[in-house]
N, C-alpha and C. Protein backbone atom coordinates (compact mmCIF):
# COMPACT_ATOMS: atom_id res chain seq x y z
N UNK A 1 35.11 -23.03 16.69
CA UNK A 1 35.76 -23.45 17.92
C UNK A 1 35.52 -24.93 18.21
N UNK A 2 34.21 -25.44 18.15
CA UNK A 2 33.80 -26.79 18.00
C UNK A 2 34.76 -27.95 17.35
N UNK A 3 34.97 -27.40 16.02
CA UNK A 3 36.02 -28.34 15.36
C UNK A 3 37.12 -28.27 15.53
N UNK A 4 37.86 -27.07 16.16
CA UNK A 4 39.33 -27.20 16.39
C UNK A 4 39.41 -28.35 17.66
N UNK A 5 38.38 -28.17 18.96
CA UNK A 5 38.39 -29.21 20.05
C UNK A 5 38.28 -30.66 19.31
N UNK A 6 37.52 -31.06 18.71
CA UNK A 6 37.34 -32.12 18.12
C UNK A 6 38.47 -32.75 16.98
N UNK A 7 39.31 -31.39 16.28
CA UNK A 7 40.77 -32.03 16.01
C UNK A 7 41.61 -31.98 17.23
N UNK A 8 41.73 -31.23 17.82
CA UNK A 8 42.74 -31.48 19.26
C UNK A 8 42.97 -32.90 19.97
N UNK A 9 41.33 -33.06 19.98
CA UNK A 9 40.62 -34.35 20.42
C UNK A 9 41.54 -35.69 19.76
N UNK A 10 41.23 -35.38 18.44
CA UNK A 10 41.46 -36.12 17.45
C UNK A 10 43.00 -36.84 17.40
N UNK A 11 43.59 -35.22 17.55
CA UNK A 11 45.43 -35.35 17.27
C UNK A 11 45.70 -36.41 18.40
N UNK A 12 45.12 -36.35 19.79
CA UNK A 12 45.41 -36.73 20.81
C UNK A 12 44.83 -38.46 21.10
N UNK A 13 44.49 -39.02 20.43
CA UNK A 13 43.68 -40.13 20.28
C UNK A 13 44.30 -40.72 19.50
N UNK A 14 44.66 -40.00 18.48
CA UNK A 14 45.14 -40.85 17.13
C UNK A 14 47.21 -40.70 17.23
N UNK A 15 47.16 -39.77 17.86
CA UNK A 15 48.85 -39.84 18.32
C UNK A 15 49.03 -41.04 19.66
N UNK A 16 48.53 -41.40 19.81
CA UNK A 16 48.64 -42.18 21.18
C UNK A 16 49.31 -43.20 20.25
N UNK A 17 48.26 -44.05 19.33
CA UNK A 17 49.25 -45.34 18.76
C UNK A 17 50.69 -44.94 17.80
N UNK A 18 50.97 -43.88 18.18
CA UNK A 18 51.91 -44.14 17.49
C UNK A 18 53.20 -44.77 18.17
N UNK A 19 53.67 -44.62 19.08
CA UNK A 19 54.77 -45.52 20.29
C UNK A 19 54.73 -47.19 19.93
N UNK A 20 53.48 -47.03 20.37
CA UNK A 20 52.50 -48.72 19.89
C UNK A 20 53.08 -49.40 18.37
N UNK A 21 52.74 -48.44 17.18
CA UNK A 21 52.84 -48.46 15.94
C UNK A 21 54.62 -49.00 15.86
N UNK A 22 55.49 -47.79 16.20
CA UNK A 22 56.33 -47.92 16.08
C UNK A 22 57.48 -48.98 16.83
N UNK A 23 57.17 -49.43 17.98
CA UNK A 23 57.42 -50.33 18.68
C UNK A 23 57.47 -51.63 18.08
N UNK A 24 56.24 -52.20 17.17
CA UNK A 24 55.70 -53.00 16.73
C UNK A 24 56.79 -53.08 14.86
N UNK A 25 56.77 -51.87 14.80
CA UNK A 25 57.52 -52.15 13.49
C UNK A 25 58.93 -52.24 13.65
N UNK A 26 59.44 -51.87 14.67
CA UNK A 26 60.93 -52.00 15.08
C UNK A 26 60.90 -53.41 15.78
N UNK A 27 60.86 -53.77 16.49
CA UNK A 27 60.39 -55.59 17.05
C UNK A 27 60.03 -56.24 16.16
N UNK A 28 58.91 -56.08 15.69
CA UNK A 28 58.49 -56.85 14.76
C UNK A 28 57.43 -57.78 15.68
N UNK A 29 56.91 -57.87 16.98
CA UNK A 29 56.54 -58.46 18.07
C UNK A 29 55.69 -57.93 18.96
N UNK A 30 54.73 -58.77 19.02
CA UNK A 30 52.93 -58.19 19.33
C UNK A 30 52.84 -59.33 20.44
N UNK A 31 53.30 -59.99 20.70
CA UNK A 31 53.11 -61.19 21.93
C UNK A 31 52.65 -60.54 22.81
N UNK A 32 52.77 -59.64 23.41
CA UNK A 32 52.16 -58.97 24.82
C UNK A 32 50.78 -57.98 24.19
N UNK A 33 50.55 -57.98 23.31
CA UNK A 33 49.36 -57.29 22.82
C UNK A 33 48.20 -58.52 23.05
N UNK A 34 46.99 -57.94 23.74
CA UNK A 34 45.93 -58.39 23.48
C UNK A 34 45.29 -58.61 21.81
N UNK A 35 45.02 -60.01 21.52
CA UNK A 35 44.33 -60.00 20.52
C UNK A 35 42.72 -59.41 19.96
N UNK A 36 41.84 -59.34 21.17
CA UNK A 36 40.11 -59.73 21.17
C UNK A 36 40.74 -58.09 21.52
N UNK A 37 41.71 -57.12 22.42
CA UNK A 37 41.27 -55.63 22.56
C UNK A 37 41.70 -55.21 21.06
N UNK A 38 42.98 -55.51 20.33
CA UNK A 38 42.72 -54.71 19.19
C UNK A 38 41.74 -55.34 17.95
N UNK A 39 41.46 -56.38 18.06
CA UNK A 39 40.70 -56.84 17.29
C UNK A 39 38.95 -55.69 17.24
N UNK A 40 38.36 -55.42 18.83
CA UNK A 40 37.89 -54.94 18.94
C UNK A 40 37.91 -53.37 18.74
N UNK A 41 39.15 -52.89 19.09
CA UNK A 41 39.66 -51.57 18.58
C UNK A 41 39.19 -51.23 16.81
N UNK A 42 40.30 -51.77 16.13
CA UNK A 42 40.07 -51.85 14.88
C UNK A 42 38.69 -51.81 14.50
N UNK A 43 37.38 -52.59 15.01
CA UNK A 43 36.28 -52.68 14.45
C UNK A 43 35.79 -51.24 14.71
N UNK A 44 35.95 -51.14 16.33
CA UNK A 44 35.36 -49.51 16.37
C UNK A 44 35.81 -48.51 15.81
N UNK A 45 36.90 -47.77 15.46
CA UNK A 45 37.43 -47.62 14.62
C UNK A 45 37.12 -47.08 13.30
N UNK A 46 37.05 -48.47 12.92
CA UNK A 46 36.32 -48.62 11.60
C UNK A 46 35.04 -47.81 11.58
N UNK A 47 33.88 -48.38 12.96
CA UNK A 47 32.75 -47.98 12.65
C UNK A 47 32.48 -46.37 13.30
N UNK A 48 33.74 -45.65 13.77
CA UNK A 48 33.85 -44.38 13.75
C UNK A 48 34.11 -43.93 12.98
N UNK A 49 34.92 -44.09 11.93
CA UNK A 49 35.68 -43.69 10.58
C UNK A 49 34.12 -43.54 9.61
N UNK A 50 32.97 -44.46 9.47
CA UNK A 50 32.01 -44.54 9.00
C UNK A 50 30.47 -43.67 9.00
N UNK A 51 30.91 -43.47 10.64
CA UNK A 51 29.97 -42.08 11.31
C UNK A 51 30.60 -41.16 10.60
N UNK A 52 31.92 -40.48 10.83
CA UNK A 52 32.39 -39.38 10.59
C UNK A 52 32.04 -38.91 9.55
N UNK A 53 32.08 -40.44 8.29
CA UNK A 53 31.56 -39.89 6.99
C UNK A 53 30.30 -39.31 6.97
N UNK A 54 29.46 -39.91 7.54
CA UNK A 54 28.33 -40.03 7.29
C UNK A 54 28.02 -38.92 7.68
N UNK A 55 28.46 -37.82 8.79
CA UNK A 55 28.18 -36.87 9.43
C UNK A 55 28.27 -35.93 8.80
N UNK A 56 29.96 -36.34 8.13
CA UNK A 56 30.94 -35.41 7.00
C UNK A 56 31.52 -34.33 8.06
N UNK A 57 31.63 -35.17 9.65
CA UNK A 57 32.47 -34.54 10.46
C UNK A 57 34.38 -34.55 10.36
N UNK A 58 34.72 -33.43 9.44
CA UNK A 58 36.37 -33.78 9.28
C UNK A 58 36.87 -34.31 10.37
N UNK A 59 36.83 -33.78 11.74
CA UNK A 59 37.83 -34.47 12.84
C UNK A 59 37.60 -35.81 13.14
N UNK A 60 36.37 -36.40 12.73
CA UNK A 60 35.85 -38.03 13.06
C UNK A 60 36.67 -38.68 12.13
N UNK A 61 36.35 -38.14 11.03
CA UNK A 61 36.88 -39.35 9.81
C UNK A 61 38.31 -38.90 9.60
N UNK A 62 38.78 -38.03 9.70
CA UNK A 62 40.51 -37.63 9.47
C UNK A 62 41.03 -38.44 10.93
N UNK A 63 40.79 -38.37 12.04
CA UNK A 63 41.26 -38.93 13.05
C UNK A 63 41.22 -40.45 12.88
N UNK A 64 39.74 -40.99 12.42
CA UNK A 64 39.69 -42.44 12.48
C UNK A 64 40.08 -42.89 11.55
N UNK A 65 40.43 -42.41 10.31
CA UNK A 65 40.91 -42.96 8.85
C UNK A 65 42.48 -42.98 9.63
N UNK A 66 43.14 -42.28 10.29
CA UNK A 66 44.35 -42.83 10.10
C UNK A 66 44.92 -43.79 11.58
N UNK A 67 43.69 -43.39 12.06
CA UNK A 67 43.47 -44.51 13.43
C UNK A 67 43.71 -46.30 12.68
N UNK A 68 42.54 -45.95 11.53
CA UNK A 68 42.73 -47.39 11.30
C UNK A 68 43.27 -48.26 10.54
N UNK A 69 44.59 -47.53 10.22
CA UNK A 69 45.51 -47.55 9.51
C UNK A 69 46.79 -48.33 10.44
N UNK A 70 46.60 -47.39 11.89
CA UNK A 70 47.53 -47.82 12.64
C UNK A 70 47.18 -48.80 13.71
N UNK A 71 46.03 -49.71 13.57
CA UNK A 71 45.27 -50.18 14.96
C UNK A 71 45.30 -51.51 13.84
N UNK A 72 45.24 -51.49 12.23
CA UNK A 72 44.87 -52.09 11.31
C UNK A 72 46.15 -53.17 11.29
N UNK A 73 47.43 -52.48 11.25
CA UNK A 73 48.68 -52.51 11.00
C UNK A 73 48.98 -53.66 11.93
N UNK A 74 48.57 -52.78 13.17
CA UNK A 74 49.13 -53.84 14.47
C UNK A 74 48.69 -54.68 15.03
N UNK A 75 46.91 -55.16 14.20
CA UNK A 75 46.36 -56.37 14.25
C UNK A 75 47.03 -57.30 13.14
N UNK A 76 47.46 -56.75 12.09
CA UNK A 76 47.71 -57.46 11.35
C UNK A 76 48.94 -58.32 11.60
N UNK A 77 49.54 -57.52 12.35
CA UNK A 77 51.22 -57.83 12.92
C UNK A 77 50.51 -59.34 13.75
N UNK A 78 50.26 -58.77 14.97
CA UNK A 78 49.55 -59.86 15.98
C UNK A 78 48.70 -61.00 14.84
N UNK A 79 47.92 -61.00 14.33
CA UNK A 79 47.42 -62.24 13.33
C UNK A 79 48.62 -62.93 12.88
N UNK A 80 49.63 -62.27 12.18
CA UNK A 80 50.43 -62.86 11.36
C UNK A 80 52.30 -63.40 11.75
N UNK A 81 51.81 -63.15 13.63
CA UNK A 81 53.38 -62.85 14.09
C UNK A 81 53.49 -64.49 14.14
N UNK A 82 52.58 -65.43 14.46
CA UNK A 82 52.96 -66.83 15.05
C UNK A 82 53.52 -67.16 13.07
N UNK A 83 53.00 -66.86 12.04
CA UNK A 83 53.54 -67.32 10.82
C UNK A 83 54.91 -66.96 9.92
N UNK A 84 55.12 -65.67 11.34
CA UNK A 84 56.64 -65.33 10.56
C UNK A 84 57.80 -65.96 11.17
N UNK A 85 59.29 -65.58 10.67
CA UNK A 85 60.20 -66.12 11.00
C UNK A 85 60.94 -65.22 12.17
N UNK A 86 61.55 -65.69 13.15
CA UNK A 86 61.85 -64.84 14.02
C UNK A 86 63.46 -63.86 13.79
């Protein structure tokens, strides 16, 4: 029962960026995104994705592995939006 809450948890955390995600790939445009919150996102993230392993808790690291995939994505967008073409 523990781990189904903790994927529920999970689905619900890690579905949130997706609007975000997809917004970002249809625009192409992160200007209204904070830099220093996803910058900070991404790191935590990361260093949840790292617990999870370490725990070898599936809902930590399945949730945050594809968390930071999509938090990864849309820093990268924001870093790289002032160098693209509009």
């Amino acid at each position: 029962m523990t781990e189904w809450i903790g994927f529920a948890a999970a689905f619900c955390t890690t579905a949130a960026f997706v609007p975000q995600v997809l917004l970002v790939w249809r625009t192409r445009r992160t200007h209204d995104l904070s830099l220093g919150m996803f910058s900070l996102m991404t790191t935590g993230v990361a260093l949840w994705l790292a617990y999870g392993l370490l725990l070898d808790s599936a809902p930590i690291y399945v949730a945050n592995g594809v968390t930071l995939v999509f938090a990864g994505y849309i820093l990268f967008m924001k870093l790289t939006e002032g160098s693209r073409p509009l």
